[in-house]
Protein backbone atom coordinates (compact mmCIF):
# COMPACT_ATOMS: atom_id res chain seq x y z
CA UNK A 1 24.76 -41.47 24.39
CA UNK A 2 25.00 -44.43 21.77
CA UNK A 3 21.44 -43.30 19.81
CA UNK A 4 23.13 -39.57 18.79
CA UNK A 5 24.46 -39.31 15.21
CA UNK A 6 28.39 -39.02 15.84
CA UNK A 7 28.09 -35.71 13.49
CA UNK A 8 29.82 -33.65 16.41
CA UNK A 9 33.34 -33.98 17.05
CA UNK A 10 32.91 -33.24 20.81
CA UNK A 11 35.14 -32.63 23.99
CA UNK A 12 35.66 -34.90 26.84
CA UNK A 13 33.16 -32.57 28.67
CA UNK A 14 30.05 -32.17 29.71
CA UNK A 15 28.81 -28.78 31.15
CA UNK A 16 25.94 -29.22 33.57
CA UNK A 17 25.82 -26.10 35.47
CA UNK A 18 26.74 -22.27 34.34
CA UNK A 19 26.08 -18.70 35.77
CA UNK A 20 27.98 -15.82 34.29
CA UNK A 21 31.45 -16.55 32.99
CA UNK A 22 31.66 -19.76 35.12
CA UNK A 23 30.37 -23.16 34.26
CA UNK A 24 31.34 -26.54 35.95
CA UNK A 25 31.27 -29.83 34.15
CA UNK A 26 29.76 -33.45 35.24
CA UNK A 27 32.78 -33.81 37.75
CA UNK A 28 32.39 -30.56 39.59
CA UNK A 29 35.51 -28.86 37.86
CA UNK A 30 34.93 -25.29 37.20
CA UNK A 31 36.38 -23.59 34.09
CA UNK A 32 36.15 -19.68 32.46
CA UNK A 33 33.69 -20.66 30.14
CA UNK A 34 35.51 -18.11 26.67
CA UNK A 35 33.26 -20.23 24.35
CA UNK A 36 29.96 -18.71 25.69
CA UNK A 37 27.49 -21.25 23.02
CA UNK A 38 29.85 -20.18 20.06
CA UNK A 39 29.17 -16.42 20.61
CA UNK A 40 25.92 -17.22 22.23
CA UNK A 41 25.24 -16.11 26.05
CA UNK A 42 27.02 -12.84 25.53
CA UNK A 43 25.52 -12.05 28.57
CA UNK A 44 26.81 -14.75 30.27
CA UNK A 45 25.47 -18.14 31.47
CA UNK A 46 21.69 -17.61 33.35
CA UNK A 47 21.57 -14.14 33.19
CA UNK A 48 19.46 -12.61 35.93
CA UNK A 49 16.92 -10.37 33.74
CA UNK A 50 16.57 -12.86 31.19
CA UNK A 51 15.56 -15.79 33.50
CA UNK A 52 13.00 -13.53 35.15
CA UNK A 53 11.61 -12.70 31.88
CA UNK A 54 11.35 -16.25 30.47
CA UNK A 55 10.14 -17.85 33.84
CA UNK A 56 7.09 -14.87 33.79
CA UNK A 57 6.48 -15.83 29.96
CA UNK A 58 6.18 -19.41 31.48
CA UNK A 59 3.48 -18.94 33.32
CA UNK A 60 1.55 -17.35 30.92
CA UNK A 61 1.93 -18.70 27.26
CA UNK A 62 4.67 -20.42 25.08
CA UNK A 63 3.22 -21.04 21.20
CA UNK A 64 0.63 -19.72 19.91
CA UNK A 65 1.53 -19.72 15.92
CA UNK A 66 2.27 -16.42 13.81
CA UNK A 67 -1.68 -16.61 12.92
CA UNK A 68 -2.38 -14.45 15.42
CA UNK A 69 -1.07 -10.82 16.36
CA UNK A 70 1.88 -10.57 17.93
CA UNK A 71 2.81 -7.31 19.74
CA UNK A 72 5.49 -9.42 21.79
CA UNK A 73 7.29 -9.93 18.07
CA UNK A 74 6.84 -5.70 17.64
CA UNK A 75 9.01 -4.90 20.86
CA UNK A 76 11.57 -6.57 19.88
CA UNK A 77 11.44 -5.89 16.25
CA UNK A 78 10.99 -2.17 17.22
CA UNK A 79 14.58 -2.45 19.84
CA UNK A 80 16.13 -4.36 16.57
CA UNK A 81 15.16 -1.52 14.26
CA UNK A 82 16.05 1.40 16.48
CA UNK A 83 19.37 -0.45 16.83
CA UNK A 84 20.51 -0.98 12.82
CA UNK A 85 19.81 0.76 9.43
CA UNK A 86 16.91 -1.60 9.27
CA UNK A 87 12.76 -1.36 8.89
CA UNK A 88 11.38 -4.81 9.08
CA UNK A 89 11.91 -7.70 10.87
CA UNK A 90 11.41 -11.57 9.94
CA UNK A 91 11.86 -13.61 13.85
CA UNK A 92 13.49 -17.58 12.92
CA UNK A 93 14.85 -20.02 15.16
CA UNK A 94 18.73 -20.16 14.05
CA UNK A 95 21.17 -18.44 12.13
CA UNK A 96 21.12 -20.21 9.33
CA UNK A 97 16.92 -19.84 8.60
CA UNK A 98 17.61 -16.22 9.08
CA UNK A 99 20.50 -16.43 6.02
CA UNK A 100 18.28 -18.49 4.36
CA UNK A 101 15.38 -16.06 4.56
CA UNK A 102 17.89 -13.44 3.13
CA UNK A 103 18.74 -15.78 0.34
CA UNK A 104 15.29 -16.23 -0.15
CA UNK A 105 14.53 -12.34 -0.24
CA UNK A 106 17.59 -11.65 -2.64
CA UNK A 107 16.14 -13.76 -5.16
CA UNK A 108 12.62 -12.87 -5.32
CA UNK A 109 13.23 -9.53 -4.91
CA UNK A 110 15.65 -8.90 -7.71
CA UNK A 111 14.46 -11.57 -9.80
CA UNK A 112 17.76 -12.46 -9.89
CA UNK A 113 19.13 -15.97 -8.98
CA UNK A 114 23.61 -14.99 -8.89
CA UNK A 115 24.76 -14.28 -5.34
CA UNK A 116 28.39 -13.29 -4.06
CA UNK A 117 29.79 -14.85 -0.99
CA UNK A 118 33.47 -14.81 -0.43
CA UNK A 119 36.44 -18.17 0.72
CA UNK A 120 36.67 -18.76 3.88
CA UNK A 121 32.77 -17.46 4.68
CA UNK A 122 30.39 -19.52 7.08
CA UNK A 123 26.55 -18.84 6.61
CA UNK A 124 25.31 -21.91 7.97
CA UNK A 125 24.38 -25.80 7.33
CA UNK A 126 20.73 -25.92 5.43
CA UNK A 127 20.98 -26.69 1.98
CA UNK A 128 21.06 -23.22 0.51
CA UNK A 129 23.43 -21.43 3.18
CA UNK A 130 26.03 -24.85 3.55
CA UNK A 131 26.37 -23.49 -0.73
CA UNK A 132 26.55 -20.28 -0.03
CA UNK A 133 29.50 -21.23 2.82
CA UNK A 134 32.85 -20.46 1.17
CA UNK A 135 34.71 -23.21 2.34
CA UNK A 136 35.21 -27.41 0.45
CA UNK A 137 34.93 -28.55 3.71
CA UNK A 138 31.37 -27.90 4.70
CA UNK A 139 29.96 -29.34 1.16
CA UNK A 140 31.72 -31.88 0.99
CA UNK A 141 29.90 -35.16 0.15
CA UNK A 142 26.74 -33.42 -0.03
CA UNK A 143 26.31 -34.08 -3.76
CA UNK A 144 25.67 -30.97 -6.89
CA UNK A 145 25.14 -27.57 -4.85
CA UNK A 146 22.82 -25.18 -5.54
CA UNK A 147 23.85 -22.49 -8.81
CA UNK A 148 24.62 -19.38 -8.87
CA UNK A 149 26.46 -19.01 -5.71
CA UNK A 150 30.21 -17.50 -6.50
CA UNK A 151 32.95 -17.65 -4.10
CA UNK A 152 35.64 -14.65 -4.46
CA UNK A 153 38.65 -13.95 -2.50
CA UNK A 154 37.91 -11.85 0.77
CA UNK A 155 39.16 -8.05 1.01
CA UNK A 156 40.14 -8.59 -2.85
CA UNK A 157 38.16 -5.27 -4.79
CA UNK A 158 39.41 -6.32 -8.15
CA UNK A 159 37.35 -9.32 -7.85
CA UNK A 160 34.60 -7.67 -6.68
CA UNK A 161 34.75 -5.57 -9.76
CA UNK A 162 35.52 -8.45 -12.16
CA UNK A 163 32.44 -10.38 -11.33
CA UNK A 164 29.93 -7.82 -10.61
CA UNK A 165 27.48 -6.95 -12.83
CA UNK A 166 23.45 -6.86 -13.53
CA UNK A 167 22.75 -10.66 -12.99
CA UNK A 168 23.85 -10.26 -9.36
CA UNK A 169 20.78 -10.53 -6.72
CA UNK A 170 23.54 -10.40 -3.53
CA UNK A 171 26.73 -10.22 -2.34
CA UNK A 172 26.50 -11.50 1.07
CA UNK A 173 29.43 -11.31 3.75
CA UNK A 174 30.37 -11.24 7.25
CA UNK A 175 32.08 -8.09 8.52
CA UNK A 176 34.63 -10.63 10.50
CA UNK A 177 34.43 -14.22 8.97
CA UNK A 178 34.39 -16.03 12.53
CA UNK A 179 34.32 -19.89 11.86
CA UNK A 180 36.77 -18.86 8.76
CA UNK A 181 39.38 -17.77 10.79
CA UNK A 182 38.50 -14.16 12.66
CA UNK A 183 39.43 -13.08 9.38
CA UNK A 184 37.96 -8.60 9.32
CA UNK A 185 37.38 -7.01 6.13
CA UNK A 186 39.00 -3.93 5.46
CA UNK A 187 36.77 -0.94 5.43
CA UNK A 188 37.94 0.04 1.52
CA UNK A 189 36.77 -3.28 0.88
CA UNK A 190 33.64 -3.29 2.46
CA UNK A 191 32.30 0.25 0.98
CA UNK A 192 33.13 -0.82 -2.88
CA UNK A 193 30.41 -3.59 -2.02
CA UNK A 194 27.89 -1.63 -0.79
CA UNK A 195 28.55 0.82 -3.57
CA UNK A 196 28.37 -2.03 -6.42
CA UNK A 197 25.64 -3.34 -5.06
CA UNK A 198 23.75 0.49 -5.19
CA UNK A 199 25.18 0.35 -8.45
CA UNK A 200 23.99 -2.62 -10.26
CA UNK A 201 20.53 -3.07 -8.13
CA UNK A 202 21.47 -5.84 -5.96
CA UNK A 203 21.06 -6.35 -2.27
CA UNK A 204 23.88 -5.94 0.49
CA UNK A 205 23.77 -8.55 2.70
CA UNK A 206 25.39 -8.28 6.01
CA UNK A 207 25.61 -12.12 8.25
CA UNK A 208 26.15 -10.71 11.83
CA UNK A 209 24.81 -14.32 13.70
CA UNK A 210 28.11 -13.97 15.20
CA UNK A 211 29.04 -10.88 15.39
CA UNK A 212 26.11 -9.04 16.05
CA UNK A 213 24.28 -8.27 19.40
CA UNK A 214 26.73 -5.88 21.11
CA UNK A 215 30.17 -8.77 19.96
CA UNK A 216 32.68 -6.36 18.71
CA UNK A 217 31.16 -3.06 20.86
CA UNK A 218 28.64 -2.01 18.65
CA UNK A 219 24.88 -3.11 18.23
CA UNK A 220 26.19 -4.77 14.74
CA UNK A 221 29.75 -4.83 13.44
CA UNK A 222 29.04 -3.08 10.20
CA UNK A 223 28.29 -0.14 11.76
CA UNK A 224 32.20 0.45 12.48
CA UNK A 225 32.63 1.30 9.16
CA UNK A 226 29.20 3.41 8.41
CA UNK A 227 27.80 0.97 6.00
CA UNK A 228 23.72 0.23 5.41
CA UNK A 229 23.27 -2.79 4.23
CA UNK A 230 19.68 -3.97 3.07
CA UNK A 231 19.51 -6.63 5.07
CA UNK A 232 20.95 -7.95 8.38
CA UNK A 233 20.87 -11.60 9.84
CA UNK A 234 21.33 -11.82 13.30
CA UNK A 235 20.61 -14.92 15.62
CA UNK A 236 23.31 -16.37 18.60
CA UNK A 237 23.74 -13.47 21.27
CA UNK A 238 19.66 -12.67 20.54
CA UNK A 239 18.21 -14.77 23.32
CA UNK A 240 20.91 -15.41 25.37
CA UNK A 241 20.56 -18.88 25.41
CA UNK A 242 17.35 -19.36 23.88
CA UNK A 243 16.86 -20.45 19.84
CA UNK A 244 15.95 -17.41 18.24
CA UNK A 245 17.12 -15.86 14.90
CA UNK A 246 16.07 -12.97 12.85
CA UNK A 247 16.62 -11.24 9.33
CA UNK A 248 16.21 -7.66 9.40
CA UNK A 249 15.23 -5.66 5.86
CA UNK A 250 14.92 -1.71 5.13
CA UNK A 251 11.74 -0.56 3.86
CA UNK A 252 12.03 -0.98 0.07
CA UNK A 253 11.80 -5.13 0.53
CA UNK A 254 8.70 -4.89 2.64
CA UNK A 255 6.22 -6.06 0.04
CA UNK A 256 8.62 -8.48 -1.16
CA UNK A 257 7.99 -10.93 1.74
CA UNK A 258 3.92 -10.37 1.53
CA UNK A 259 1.40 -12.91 3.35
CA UNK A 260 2.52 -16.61 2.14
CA UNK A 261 5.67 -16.25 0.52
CA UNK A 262 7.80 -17.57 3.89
CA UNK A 263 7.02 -18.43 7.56
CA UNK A 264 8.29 -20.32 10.11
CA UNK A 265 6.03 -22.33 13.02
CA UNK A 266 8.15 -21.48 15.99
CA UNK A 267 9.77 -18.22 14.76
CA UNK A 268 9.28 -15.47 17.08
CA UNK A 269 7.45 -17.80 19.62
CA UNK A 270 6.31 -15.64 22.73
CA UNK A 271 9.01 -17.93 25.07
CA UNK A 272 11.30 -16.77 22.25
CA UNK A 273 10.85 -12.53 22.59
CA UNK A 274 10.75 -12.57 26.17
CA UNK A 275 14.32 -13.73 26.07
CA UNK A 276 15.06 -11.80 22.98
CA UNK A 277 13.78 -8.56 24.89
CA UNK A 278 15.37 -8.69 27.71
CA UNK A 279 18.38 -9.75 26.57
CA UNK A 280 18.50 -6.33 24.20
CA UNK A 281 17.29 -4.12 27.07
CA UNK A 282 20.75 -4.87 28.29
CA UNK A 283 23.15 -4.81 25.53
CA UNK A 284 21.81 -1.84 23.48
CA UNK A 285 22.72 0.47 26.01
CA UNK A 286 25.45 3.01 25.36
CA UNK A 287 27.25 1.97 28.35
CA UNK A 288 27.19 -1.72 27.77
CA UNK A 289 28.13 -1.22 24.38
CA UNK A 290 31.22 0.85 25.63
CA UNK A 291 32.43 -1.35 28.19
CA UNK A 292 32.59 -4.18 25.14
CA UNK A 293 34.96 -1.69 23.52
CA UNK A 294 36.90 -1.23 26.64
CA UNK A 295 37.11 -4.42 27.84
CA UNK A 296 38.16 -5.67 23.88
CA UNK A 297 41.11 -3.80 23.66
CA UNK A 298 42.21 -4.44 26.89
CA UNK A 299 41.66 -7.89 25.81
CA UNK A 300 43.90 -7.60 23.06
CA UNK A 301 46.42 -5.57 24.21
CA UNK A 302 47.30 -7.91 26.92
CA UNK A 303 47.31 -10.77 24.55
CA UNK A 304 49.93 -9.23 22.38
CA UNK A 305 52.03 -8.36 25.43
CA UNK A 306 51.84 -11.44 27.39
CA UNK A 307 51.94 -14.02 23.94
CA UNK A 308 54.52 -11.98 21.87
CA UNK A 309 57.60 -14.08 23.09
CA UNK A 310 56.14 -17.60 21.76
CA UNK A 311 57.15 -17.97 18.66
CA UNK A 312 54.48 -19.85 16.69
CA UNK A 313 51.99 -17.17 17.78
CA UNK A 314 51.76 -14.58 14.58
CA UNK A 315 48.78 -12.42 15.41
CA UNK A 316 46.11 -11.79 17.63
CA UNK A 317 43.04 -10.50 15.63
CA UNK A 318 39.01 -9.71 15.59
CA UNK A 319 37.38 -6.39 17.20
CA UNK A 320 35.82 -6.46 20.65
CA UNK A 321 35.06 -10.07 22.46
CA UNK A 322 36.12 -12.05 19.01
CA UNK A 323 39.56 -12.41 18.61
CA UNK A 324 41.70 -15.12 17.62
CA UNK A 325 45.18 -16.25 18.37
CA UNK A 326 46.74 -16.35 14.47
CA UNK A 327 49.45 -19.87 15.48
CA UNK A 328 52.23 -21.11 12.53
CA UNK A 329 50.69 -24.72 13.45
CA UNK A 330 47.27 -26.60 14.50
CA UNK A 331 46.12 -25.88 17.35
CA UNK A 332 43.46 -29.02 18.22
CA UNK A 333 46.27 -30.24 21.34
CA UNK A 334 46.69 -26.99 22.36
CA UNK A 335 42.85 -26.37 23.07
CA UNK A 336 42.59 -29.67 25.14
CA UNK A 337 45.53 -28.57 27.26
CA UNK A 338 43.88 -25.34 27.67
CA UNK A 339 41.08 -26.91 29.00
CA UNK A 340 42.62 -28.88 31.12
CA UNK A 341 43.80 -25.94 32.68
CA UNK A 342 40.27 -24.62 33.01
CA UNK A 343 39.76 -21.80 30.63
CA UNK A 344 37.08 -23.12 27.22
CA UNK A 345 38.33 -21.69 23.94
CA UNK A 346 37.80 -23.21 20.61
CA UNK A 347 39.25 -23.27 17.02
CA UNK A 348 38.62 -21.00 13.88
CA UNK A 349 39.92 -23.16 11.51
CA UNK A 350 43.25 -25.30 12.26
CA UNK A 351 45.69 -22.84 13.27
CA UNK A 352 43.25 -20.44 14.89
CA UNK A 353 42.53 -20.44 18.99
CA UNK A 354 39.27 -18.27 19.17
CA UNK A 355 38.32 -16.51 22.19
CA UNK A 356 34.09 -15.33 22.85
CA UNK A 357 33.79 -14.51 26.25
CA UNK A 358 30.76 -13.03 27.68
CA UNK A 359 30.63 -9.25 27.11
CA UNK A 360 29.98 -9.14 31.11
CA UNK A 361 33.49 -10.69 31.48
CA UNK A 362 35.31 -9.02 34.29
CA UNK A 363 38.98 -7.34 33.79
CA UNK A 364 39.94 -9.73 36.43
CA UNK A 365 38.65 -12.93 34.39
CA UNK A 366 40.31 -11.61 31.27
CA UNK A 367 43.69 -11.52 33.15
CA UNK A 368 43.64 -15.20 34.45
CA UNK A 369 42.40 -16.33 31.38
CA UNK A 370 45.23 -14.64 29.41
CA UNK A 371 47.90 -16.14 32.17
CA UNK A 372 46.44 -19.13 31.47
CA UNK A 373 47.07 -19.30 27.58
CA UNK A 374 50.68 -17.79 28.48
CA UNK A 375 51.49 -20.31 30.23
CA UNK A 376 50.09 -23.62 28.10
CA UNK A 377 51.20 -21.93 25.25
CA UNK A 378 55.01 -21.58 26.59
CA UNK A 379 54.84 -24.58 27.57
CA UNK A 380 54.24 -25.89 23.88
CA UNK A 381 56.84 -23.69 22.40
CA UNK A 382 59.60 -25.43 24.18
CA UNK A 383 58.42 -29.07 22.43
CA UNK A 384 59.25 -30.45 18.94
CA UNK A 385 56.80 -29.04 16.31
């Protein structure tokens, strides 16, 4: 392990086998695995369908470049489509090339270089999205950022207002700022973008890598409050596993992105779409989708119940399988106790426990995972702060 850059602040595990919501670590002890890749393997670990469809694409072909046709890149891009407000698709590797290919689109098609983000926002670590990220923290030491990004208080209209105007290309949010905290925007808030941005010709961009692909019980999280954004960036639950990221556009930008103006050598690889594919054949049903909902609020409702006598526990927020445990004090300890006792969750921020389990968690999972925070976090209540 001594040749790795120590730019990971990593736990005293290593996961080395997974299926479903179980995985088991390098010294056979098993945990409920509610980390799931960072909102990845929504369908859990080693998914049946999705293993059958990338060991077939195995044996036939993994690259071929986007020089040649690619009617493995349509099927998806057509279940992606049906699925949003969307028209077009542009297949990536990570989140972050997809919000840099929305960056990318917001500027040349506006001809506009000013783009809104909001504190507290995550869009990723390349150059351009680590300055569009809202937070010190992630450009810190990195030297002058890019201009023209602006950072404005989330859920705050006024602002909105204030610095809106026809030098704007974007504003660009997330519908529930995940790494910032499992922070949602209000609905109010979220229509007077969309309707500034129709107003002064800019583009609505919507960042669902994390909450997108079926996360809060819908195929994308804007579509709980009956927005259409103009574009859409989607990439961890995609492949279940597999690197794959995407930007989806409506109609009007098609010509924007013609032959030339962006590309990416392994985007959309056929390895890639097979996972992709099969891993949307699954979520995109009604049914799935439903049982997200269901299995959310049950979610939620128990932690409320079961958590609301520990006092430095304020909240328990997000929509669907992302929610977060609001604590008066960090919680870094607390998570390494709670893996000890064998459930993985992780932070949002210091004072945030975040929970992602896989949307085929079982009601009886969610239970002994929620006993299990009960009891670590009594058991921290009763010490000296």
């Amino acid at each position: 392990m001594g040749a790795l850059f120590p730019n990971y602040g990593r736990w005293e595990i290593e996961i080395v086998e997974g299926q479903g919501t179980k995985v088991k670590d390098s010294n056979g002890k098993e945990y409920l695995d509610f980390v799931t890749g960072i909102a990845v393997c929504n369908l859990g670990h080693r998914p049946p369908k999705v293993q059958k469809a990338i060991e077939e694409q195995l044996n036939k072909v993994w690259h071929v470049s986007n020089l040649f046709q690619a009617s493995h890149q349509e099927k998806v891009a057509a279940l992606l489509t049906e699925n949003s407000c969307g028209d077009y698709v542009f297949f990536c590797n990570s989140g972050a090339e997809a919000n840099e290919a929305a960056i990318k689109m917001a500027r040349k098609h506006t001809r506009r270089n000013k783009i809104i983000t909001f504190v507290q926002s995550f869009h990723g670590r390349t150059f351009a999205t680590m300055c569009a990220t809202g937070q010190e923290k992630i450009h810190s030491g990195f030297g002058t950022l890019l201009e023209e990004f602006v950072y404005l208080p989330y859920n705050d209209e006024k602002a909105i207002e204030a610095e809106m105007g026809e030098d704007v290309a974007a504003i660009m949010l997330e519908v529930i700022q995940g790494e910032g905290g499992v922070n949602a925007a209000n609905e109010a808030f979220l229509k007077k973008c969309e309707e500034l941005c129709q107003k002064f010709g800019a583009l609505f961009i919507i960042d669902e890598v994390q909450t997108g692909i079926g996360r809060t019980g819908k195929a994308f999280a804007y579509q709980h409050a009956g927005l259409s954004p103009d574009i859409i960036t989607t990439a961890k639950g995609l492949g279940s596993g597999f690197p794959v990221g995407a930007m989806i556009g409506k109609a009007h930008l098609k010509d924007t992105f013609s032959p030339g103006t962006h590309g990416s050598t392994f985007g959309g690889t056929p390895l890639a779409m097979a996972a992709a594919k099969a891993t949307l054949d699954e979520i995109f049903q009604p049914a799935f989708l439903q049982s997200v909902s269901e299995k959310g609020e049950y979610l939620k409702k128990q932690l409320k119940e079961q958590l609301a006598d520990i006092p430095f526990v304020k909240d328990v927020k997000g929509k669907g399988l992302l929610l977060g445990i609001q604590c008066d004090q960090e919680v870094g300890p607390i998570i390494a106790e709670i893996h000890k006792q064998g459930l993985l969750v992780l932070v949002a921020g210091p004072k945030v426990i975040r929970l992602l389990p896989p949307l085929t968690v079982s009601y009886e999972e969610i239970d002994e995972a929620v006993q299990i925070l009960k009891n670590t976090l009594t058991k921290y209540s009763s010490l000296p702060i």
